[in-house]
Structures are given as structure tokens and as C-alpha cells.
C-alpha atoms as a PDB file:
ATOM      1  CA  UNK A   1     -16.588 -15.353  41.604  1.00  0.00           C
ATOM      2  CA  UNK A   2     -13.240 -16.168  40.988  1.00  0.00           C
ATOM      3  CA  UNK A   3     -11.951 -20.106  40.165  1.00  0.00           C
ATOM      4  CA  UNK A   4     -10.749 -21.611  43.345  1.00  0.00           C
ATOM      5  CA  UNK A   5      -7.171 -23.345  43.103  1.00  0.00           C
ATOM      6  CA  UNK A   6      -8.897 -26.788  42.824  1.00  0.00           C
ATOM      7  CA  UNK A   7     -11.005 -25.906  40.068  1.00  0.00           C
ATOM      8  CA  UNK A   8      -7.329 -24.025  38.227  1.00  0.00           C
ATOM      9  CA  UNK A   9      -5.731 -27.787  38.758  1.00  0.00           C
ATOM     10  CA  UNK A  10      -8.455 -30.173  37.564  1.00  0.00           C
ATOM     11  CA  UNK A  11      -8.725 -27.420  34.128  1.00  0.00           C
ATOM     12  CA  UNK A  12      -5.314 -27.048  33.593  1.00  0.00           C
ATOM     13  CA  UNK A  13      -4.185 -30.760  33.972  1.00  0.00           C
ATOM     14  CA  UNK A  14      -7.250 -31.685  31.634  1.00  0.00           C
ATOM     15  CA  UNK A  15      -6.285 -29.419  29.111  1.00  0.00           C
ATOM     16  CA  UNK A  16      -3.055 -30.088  29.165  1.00  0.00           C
ATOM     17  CA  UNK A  17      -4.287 -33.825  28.662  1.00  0.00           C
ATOM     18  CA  UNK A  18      -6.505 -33.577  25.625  1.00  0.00           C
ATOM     19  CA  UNK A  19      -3.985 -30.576  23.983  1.00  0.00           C
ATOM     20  CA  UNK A  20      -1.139 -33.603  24.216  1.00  0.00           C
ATOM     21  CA  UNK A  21      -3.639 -35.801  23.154  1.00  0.00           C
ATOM     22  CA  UNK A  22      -5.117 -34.476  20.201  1.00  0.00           C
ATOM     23  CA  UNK A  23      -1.695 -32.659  18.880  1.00  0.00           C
ATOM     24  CA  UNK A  24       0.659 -35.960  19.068  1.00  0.00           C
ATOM     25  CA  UNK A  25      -1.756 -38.558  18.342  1.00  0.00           C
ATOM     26  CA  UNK A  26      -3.673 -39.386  14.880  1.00  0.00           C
ATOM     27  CA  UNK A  27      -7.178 -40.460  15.510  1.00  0.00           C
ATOM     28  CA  UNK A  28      -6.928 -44.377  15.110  1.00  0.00           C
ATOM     29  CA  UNK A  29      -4.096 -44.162  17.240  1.00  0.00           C
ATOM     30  CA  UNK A  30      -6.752 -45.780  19.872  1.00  0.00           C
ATOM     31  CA  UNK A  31      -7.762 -48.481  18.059  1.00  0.00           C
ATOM     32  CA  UNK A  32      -7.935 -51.426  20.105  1.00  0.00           C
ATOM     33  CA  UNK A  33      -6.145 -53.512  17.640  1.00  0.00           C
ATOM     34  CA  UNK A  34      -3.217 -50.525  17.126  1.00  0.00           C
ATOM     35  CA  UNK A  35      -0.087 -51.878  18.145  1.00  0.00           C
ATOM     36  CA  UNK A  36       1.023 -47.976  19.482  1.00  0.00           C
ATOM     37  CA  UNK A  37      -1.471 -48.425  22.044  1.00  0.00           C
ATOM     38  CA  UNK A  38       0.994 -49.011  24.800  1.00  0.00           C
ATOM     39  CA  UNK A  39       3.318 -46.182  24.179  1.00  0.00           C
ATOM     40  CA  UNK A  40       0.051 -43.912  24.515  1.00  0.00           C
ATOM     41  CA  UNK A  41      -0.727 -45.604  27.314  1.00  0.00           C
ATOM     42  CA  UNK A  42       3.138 -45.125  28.358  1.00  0.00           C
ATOM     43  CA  UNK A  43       3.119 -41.620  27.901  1.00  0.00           C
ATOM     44  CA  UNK A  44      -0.060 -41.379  29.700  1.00  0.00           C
ATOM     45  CA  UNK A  45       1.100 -43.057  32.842  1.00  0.00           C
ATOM     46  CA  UNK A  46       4.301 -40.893  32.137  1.00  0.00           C
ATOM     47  CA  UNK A  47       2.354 -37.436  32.455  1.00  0.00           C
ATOM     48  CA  UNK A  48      -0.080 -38.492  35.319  1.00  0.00           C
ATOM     49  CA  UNK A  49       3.183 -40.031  37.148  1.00  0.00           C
ATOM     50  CA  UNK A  50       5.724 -36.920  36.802  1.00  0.00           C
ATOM     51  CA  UNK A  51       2.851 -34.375  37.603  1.00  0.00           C
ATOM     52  CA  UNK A  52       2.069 -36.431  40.769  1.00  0.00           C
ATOM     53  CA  UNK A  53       5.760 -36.076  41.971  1.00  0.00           C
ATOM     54  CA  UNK A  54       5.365 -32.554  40.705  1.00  0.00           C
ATOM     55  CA  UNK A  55       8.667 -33.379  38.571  1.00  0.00           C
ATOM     56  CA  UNK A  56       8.384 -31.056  35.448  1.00  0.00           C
ATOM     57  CA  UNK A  57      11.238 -32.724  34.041  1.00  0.00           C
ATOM     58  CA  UNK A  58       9.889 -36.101  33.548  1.00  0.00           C
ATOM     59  CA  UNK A  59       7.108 -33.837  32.110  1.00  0.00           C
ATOM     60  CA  UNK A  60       8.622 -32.314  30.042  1.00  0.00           C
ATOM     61  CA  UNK A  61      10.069 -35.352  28.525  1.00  0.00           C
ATOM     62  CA  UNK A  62       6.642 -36.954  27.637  1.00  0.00           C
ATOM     63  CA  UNK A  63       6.479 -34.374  24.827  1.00  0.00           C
ATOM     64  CA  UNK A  64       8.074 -34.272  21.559  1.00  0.00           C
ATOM     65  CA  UNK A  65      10.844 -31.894  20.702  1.00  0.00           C
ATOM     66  CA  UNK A  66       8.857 -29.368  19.004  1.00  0.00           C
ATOM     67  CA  UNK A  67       5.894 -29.098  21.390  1.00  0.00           C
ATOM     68  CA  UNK A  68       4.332 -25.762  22.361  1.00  0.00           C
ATOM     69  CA  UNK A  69       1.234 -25.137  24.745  1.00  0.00           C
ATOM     70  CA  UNK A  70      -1.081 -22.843  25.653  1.00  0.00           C
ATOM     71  CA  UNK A  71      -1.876 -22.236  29.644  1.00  0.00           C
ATOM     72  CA  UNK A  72      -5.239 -22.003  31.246  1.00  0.00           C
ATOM     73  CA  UNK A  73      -4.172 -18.213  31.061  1.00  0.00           C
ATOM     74  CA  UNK A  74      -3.716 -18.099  27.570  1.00  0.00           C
ATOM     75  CA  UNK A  75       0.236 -17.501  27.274  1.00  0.00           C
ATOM     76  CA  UNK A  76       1.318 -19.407  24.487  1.00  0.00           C
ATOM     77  CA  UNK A  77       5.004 -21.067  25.753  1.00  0.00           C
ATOM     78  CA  UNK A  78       6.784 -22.334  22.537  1.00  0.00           C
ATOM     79  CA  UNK A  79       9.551 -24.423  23.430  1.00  0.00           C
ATOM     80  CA  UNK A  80      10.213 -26.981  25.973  1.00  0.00           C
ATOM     81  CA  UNK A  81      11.993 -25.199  27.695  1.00  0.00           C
ATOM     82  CA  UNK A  82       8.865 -22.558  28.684  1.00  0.00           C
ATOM     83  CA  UNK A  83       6.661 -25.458  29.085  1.00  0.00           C
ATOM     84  CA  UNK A  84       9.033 -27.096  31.749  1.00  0.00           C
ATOM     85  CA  UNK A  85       9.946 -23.816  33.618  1.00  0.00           C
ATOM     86  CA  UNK A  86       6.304 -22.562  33.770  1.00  0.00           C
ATOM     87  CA  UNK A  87       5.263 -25.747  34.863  1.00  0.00           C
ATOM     88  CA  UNK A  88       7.717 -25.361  37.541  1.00  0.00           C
ATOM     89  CA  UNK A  89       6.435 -22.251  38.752  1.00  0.00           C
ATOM     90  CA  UNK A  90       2.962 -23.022  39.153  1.00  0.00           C
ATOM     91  CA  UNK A  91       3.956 -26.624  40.752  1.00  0.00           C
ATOM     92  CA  UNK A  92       5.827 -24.512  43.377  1.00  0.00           C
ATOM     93  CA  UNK A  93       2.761 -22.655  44.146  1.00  0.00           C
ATOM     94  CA  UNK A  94      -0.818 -23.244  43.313  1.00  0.00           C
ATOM     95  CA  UNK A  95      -0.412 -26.726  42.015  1.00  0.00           C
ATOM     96  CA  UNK A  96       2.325 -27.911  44.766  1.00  0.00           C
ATOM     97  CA  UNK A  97      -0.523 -29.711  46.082  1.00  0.00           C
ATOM     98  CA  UNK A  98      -2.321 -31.504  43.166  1.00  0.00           C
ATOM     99  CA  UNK A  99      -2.512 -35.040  42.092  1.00  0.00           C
ATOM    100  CA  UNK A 100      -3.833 -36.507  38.485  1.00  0.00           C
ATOM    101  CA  UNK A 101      -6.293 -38.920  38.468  1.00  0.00           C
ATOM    102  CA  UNK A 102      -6.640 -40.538  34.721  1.00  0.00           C
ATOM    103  CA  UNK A 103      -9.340 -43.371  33.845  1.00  0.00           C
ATOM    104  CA  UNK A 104      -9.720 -45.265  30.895  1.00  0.00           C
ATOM    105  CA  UNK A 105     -13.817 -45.487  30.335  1.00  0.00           C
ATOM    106  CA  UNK A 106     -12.841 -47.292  27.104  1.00  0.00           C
ATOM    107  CA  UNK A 107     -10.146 -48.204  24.739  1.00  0.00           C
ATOM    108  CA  UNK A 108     -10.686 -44.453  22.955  1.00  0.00           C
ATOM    109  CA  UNK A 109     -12.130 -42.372  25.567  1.00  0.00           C
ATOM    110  CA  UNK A 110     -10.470 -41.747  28.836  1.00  0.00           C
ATOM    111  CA  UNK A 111     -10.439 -38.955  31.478  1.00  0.00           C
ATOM    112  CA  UNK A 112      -8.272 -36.483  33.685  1.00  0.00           C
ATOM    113  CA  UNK A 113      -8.977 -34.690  36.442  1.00  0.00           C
ATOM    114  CA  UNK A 114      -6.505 -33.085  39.341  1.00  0.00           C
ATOM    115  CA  UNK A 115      -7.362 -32.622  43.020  1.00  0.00           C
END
């Protein structure tokens, strides 16, 4: 049985989560004490906020100049440029519809999912 469109949205926005997560942030970045917390926190409310508005713009900016991803299909895009257009592609179709929901269970632990 093939993914529905719902389940494509809620895996691709929580990769793309914990891949900007884990790439751009050291570990104790989340230390309650840290005094980056807020700019994570920033560029948090920054990703769930452009991918709302399905601006992939403002997404695009939340990553650093020499990001690359990899899709839920696999494609590797390695420039900014890539990321933004394919983002733009899918947000025209299959994601045109999807909103971010992000919760902080804890200082170091929080959670994505799109509907």
C-alpha cells in the first residue's frame, strides 16, 4: 500500500526537522543553561512558520550557506538553491496543504509533525 499524502508531509517535515537539527547544532546546544537556546528556538519557529505559509524562501533562509539535504525520496539537493526550488515544487502540489505542528516535551527533546 502506497503512503498517503498525509503520511509523505508529517515524514518529510520531520526529517527535514531532525536532519537541520542534528547537522547545525552541537549536542549541548540544548542545554537549558546555553545562552544559543533562543536562536534554536528562533530558527525553529522560523522553519515551522515559513513552511506554514508554504514560503520556501523564508525556508530556505533558516539554513546555513552550505546546507544540503536529502528528500524523503532520496535525491540528495546540494545547494540552497535545490533545497528552495524543490521545496517549491512539492509545496505547489502534495504539500500545498500541510501545516507543522512543533512541541517542546522538554528543554532537549521536542517534536514535528505535518498535517
Amino acid at each position: 500500500m502506497a503512503p498517503s499524502d498525509q503520511d509523505l508531509n508529517r515524514l518529510t517535515f520531520g526529517l527535514l526537522l531532525a536532519a537541520y537539527l542534528c547537522i547545525s547544532f552541537p549536542a549541548g546546544l540544548f542545554a537549558a543553561s546555553n545562552p544559543d537556546e533562543e536562536h534554536v528556538r528562533e530558527v525553529i519557529a522560523g522553519l515551522k512558520r515559513a513552511w506554514n505559509v508554504h514560503d520556501m524562501h523564508a525556508l530556505i533562509e533558516q539554513f546555513t550557506g552550505d546546507a544540503s539535504f536529502v528528500n524523503v525520496n532520496g535525491s540528495w539537493l546540494r545547494s540552497a538553491a535545490q533545497i528552495e526550488e524543490s521545496h517549491k515544487v512539492v509545496h505547489a502540489t502534495i504539500f500545498k496543504t500541510s501545516k507543522a505542528v512543533i512541541a517542546g516535551l522538554r528543554h532537549d527533546i521536542g517534536a514535528a509533525q505535518t498535517k
